[in-house]
N, C-alpha and C. Protein backbone atom coordinates (compact mmCIF):
# COMPACT_ATOMS: atom_id res chain seq x y z
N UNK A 1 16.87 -6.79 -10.01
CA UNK A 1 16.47 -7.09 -8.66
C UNK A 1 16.05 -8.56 -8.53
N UNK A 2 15.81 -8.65 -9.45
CA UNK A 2 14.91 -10.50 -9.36
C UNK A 2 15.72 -11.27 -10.48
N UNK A 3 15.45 -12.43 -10.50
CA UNK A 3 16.70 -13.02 -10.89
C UNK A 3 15.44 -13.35 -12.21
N UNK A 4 16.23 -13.54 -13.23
CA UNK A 4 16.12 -14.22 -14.84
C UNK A 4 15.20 -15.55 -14.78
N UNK A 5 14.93 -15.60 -15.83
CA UNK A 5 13.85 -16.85 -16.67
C UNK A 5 14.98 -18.18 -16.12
N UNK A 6 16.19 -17.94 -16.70
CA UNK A 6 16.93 -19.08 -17.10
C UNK A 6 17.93 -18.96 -15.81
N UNK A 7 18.11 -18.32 -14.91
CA UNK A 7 18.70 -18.31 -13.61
C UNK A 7 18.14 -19.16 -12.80
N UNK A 8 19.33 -19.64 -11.48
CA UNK A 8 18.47 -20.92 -10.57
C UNK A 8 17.66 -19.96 -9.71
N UNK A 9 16.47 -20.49 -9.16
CA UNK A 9 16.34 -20.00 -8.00
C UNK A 9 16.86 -19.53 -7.02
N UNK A 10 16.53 -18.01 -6.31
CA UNK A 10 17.30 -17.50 -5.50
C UNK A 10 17.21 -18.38 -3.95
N UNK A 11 18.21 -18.20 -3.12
CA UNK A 11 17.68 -19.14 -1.96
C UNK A 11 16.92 -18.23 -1.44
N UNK A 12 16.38 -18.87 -0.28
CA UNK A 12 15.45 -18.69 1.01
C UNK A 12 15.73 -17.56 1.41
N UNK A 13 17.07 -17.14 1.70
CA UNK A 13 17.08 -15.98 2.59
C UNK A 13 17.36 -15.06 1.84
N UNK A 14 17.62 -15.11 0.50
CA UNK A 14 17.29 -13.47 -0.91
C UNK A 14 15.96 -13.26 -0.74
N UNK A 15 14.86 -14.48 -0.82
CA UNK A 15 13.69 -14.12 -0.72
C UNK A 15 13.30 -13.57 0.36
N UNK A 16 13.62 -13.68 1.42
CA UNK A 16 12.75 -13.58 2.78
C UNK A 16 13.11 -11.96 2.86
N UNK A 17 14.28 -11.42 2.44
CA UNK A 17 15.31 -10.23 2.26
C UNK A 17 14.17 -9.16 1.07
N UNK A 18 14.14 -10.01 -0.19
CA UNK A 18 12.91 -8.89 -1.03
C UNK A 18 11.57 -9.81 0.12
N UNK A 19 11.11 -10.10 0.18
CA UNK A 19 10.00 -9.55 1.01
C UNK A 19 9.62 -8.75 2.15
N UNK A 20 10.82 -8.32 3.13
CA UNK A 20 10.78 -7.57 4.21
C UNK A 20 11.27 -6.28 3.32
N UNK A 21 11.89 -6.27 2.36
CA UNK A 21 12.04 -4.93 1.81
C UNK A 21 10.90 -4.35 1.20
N UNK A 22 10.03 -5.32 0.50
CA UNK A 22 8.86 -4.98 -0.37
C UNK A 22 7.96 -4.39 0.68
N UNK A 23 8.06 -4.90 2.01
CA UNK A 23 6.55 -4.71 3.19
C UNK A 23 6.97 -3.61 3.78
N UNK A 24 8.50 -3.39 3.37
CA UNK A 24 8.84 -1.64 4.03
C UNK A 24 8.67 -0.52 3.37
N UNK A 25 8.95 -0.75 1.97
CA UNK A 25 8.15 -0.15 1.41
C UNK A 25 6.86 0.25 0.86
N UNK A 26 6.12 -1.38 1.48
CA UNK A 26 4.74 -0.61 1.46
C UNK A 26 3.96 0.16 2.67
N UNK A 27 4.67 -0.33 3.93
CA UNK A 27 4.66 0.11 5.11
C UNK A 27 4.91 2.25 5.22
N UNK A 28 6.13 2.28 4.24
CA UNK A 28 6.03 3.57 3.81
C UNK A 28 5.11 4.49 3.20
N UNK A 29 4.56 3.80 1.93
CA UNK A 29 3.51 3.98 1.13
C UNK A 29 2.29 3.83 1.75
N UNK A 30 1.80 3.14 3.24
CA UNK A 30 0.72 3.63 3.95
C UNK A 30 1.04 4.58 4.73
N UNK A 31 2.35 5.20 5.27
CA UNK A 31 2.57 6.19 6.51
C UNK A 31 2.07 7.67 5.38
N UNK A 32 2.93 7.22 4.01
CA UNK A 32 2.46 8.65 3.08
C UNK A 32 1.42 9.32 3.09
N UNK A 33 0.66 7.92 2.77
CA UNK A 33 -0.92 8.08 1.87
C UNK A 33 -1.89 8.71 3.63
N UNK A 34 -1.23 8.10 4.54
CA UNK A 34 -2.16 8.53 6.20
C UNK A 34 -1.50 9.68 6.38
N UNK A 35 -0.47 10.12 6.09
CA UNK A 35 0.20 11.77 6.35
C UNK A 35 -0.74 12.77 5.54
N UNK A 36 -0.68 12.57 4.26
CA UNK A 36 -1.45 13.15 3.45
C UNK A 36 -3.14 13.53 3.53
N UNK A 37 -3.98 12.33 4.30
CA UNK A 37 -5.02 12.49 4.46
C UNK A 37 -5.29 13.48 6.18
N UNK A 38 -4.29 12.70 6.88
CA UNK A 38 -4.45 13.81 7.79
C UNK A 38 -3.93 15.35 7.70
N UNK A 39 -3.12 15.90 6.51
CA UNK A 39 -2.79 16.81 5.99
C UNK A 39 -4.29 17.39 5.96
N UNK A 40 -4.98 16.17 5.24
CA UNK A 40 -5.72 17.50 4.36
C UNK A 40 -7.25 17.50 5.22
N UNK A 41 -7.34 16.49 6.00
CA UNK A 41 -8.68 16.43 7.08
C UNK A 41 -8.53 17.52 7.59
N UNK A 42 -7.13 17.77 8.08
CA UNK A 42 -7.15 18.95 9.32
C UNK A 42 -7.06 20.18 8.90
N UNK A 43 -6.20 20.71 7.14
CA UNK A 43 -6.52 22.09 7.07
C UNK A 43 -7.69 22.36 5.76
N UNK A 44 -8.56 20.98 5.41
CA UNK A 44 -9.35 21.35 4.35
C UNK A 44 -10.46 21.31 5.30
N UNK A 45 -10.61 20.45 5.58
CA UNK A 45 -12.08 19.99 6.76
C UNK A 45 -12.08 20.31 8.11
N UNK A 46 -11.35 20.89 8.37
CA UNK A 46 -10.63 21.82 9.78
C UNK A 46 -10.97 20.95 11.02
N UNK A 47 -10.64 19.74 11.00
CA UNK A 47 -11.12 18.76 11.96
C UNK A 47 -9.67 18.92 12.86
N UNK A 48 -9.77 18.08 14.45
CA UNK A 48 -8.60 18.17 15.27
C UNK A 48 -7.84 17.21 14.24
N UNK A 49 -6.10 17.55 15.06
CA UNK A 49 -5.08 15.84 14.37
C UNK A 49 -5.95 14.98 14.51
N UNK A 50 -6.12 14.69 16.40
CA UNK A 50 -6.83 13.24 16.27
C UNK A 50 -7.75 12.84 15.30
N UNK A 51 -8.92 13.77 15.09
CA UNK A 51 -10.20 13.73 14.96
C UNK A 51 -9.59 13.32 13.27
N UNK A 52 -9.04 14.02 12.70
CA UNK A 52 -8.13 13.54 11.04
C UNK A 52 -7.24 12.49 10.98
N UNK A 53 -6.60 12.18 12.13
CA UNK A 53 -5.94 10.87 11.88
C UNK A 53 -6.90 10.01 12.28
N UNK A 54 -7.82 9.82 12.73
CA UNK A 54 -9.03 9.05 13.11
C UNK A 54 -9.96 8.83 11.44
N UNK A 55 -10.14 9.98 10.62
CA UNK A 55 -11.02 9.92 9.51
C UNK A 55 -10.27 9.20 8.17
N UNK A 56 -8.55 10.24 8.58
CA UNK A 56 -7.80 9.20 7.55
C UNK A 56 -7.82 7.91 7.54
N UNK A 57 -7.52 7.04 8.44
CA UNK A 57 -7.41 5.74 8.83
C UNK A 57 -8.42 5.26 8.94
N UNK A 58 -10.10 5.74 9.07
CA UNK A 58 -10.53 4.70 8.78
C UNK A 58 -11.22 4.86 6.94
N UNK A 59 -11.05 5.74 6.26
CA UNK A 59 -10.50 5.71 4.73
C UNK A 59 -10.00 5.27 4.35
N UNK A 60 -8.83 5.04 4.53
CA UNK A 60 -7.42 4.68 4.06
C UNK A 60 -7.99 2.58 4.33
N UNK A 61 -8.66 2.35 5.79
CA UNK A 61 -8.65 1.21 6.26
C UNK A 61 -9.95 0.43 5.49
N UNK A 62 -10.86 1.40 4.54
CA UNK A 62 -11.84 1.14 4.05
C UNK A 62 -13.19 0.66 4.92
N UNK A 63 -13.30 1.73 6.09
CA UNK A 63 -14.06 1.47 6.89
C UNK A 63 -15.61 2.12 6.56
N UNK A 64 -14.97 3.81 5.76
CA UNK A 64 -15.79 4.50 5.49
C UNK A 64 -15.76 5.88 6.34
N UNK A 65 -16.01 7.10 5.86
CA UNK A 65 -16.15 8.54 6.85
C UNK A 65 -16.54 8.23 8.31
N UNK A 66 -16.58 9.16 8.95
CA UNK A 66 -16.68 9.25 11.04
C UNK A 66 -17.24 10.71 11.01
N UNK A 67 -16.83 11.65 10.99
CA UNK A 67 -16.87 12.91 11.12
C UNK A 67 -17.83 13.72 9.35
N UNK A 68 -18.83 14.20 10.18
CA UNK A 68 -19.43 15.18 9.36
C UNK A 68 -18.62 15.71 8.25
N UNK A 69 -18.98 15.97 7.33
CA UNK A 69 -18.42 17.29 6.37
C UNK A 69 -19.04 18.49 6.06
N UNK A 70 -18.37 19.77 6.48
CA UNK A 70 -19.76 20.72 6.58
C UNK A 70 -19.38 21.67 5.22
N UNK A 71 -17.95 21.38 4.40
CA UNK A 71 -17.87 22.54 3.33
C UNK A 71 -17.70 21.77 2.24
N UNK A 72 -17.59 22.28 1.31
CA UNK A 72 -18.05 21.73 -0.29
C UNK A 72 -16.54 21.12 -0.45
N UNK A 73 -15.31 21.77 -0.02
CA UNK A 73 -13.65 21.74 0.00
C UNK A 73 -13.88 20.24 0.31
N UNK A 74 -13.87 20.32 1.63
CA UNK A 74 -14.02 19.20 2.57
C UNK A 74 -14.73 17.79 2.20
N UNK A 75 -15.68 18.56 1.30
CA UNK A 75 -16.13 16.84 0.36
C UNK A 75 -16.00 16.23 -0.19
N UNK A 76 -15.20 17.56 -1.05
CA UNK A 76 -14.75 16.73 -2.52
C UNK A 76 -13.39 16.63 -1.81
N UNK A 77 -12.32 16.94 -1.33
CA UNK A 77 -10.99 15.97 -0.86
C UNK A 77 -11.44 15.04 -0.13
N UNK A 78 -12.35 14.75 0.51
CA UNK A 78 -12.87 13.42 1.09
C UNK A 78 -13.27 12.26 0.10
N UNK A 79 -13.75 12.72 -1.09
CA UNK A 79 -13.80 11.95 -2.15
C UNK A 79 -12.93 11.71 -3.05
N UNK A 80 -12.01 12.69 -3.03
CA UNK A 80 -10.63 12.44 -3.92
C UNK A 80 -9.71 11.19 -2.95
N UNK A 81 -9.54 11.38 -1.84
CA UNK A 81 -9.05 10.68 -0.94
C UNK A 81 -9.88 9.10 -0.61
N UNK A 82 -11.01 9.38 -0.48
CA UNK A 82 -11.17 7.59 -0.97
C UNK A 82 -10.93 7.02 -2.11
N UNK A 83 -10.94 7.85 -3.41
CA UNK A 83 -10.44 7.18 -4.20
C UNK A 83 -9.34 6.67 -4.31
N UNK A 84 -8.17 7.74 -3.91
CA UNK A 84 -6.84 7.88 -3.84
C UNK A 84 -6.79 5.91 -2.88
N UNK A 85 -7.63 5.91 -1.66
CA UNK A 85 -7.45 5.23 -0.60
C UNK A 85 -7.33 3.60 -1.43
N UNK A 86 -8.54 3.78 -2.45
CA UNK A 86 -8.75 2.31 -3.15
C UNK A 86 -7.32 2.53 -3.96
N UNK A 87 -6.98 3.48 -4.65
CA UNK A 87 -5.59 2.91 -5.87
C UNK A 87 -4.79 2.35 -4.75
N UNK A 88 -4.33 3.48 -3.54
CA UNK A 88 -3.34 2.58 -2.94
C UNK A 88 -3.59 0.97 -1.90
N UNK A 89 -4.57 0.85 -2.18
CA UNK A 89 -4.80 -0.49 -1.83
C UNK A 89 -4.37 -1.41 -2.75
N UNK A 90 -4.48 -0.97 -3.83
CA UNK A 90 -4.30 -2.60 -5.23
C UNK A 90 -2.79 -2.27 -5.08
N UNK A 91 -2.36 -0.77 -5.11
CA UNK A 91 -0.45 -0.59 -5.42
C UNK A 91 0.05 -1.53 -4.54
N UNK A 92 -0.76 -1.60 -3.15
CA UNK A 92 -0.09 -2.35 -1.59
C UNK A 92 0.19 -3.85 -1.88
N UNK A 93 -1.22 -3.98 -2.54
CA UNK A 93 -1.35 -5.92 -2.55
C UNK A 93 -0.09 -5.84 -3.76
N UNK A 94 -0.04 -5.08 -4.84
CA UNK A 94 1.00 -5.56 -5.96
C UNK A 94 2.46 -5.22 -4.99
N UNK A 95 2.54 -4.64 -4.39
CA UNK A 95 4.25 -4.26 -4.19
C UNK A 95 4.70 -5.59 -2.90
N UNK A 96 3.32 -5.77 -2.22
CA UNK A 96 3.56 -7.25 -1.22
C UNK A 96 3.80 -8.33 -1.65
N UNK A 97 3.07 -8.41 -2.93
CA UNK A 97 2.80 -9.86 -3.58
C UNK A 97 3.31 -9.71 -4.68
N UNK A 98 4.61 -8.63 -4.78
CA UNK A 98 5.50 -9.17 -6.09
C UNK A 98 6.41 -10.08 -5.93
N UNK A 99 7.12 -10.53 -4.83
CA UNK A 99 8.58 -11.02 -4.88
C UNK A 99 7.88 -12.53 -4.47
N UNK A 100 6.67 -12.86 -3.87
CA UNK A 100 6.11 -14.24 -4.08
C UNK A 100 5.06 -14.65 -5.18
N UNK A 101 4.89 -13.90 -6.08
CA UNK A 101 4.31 -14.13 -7.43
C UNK A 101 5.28 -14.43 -8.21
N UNK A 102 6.60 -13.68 -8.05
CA UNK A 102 7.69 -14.08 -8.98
C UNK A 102 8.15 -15.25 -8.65
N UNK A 103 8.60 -15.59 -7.88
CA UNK A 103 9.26 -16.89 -7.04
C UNK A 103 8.06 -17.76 -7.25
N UNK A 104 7.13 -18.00 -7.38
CA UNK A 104 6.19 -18.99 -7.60
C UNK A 104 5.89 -19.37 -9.37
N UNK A 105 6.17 -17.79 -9.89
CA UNK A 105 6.20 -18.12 -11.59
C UNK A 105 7.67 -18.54 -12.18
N UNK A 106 8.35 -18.00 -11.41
CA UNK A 106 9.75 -18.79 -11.29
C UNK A 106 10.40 -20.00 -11.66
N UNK A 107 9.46 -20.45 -10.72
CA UNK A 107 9.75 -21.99 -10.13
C UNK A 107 9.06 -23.04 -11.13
N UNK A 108 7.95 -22.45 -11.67
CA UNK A 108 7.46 -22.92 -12.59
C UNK A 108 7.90 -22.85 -13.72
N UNK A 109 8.54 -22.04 -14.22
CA UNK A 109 9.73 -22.04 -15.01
C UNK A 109 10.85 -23.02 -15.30
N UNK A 110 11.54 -23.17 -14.09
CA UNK A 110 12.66 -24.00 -14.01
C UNK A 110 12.48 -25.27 -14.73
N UNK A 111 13.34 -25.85 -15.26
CA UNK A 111 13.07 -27.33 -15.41
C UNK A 111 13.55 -28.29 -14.19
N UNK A 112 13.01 -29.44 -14.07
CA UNK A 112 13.64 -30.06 -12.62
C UNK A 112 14.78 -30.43 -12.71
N UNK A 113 15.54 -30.60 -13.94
CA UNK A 113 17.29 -30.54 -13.69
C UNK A 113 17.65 -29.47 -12.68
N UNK A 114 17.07 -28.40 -12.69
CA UNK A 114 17.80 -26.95 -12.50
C UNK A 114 17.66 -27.11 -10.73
N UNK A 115 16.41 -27.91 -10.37
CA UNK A 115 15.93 -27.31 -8.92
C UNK A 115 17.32 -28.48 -8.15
């Protein structure tokens, strides 16, 4: 997918191409991770959609809980799910900020014959 040590730099518009692909797939990887939490707000913690897509998102957004928890179920997936919320935060920043970490270690690579 990414080009070699000893390869020239890809142009401008390969890059601009893996970065709108990388942000769609992380764009995916937040619709999952907010499907899932409102999955489980609404039949673990028996809250409305809204009221669960409201608790997911602001979890997921690292805002912190909204809505009470009144069963033991309901607490601990509320706590599995912030955790869950922090991994997919670092997965997000790595899958955004791979194809301009590479291209920047890249480049540093090259010798200036090459550029």
């Amino acid at each position: 997918m990414y080009e070699r040590r000893h390869q020239k730099l890809a142009p401008l518009s390969v890059f601009i191409r893996r970065v709108l692909i990388h942000i769609l797939w992380a764009l995916l990887l937040v619709a999952g991770a907010l499907g899932l939490g409102v999955l489980g707000y609404h039949f673990i913690a028996r809250l409305s959609w809204v009221d669960s897509l409201y608790e997911a998102s602001m979890i997921l957004g690292g805002m912190g809980p909204f809505s009470p928890l009144r069963s033991n179920a309901a607490k601990i997936f509320a706590s599995g799910y912030a955790l869950f919320s922090g991994l997919v935060f670092i997965a997000l920043m790595g899958i955004v900020l791979a194809p301009v970490v590479h291209r920047m270690l890249h480049k540093f690579h090259l010798d200036e014959r090459d550029l």
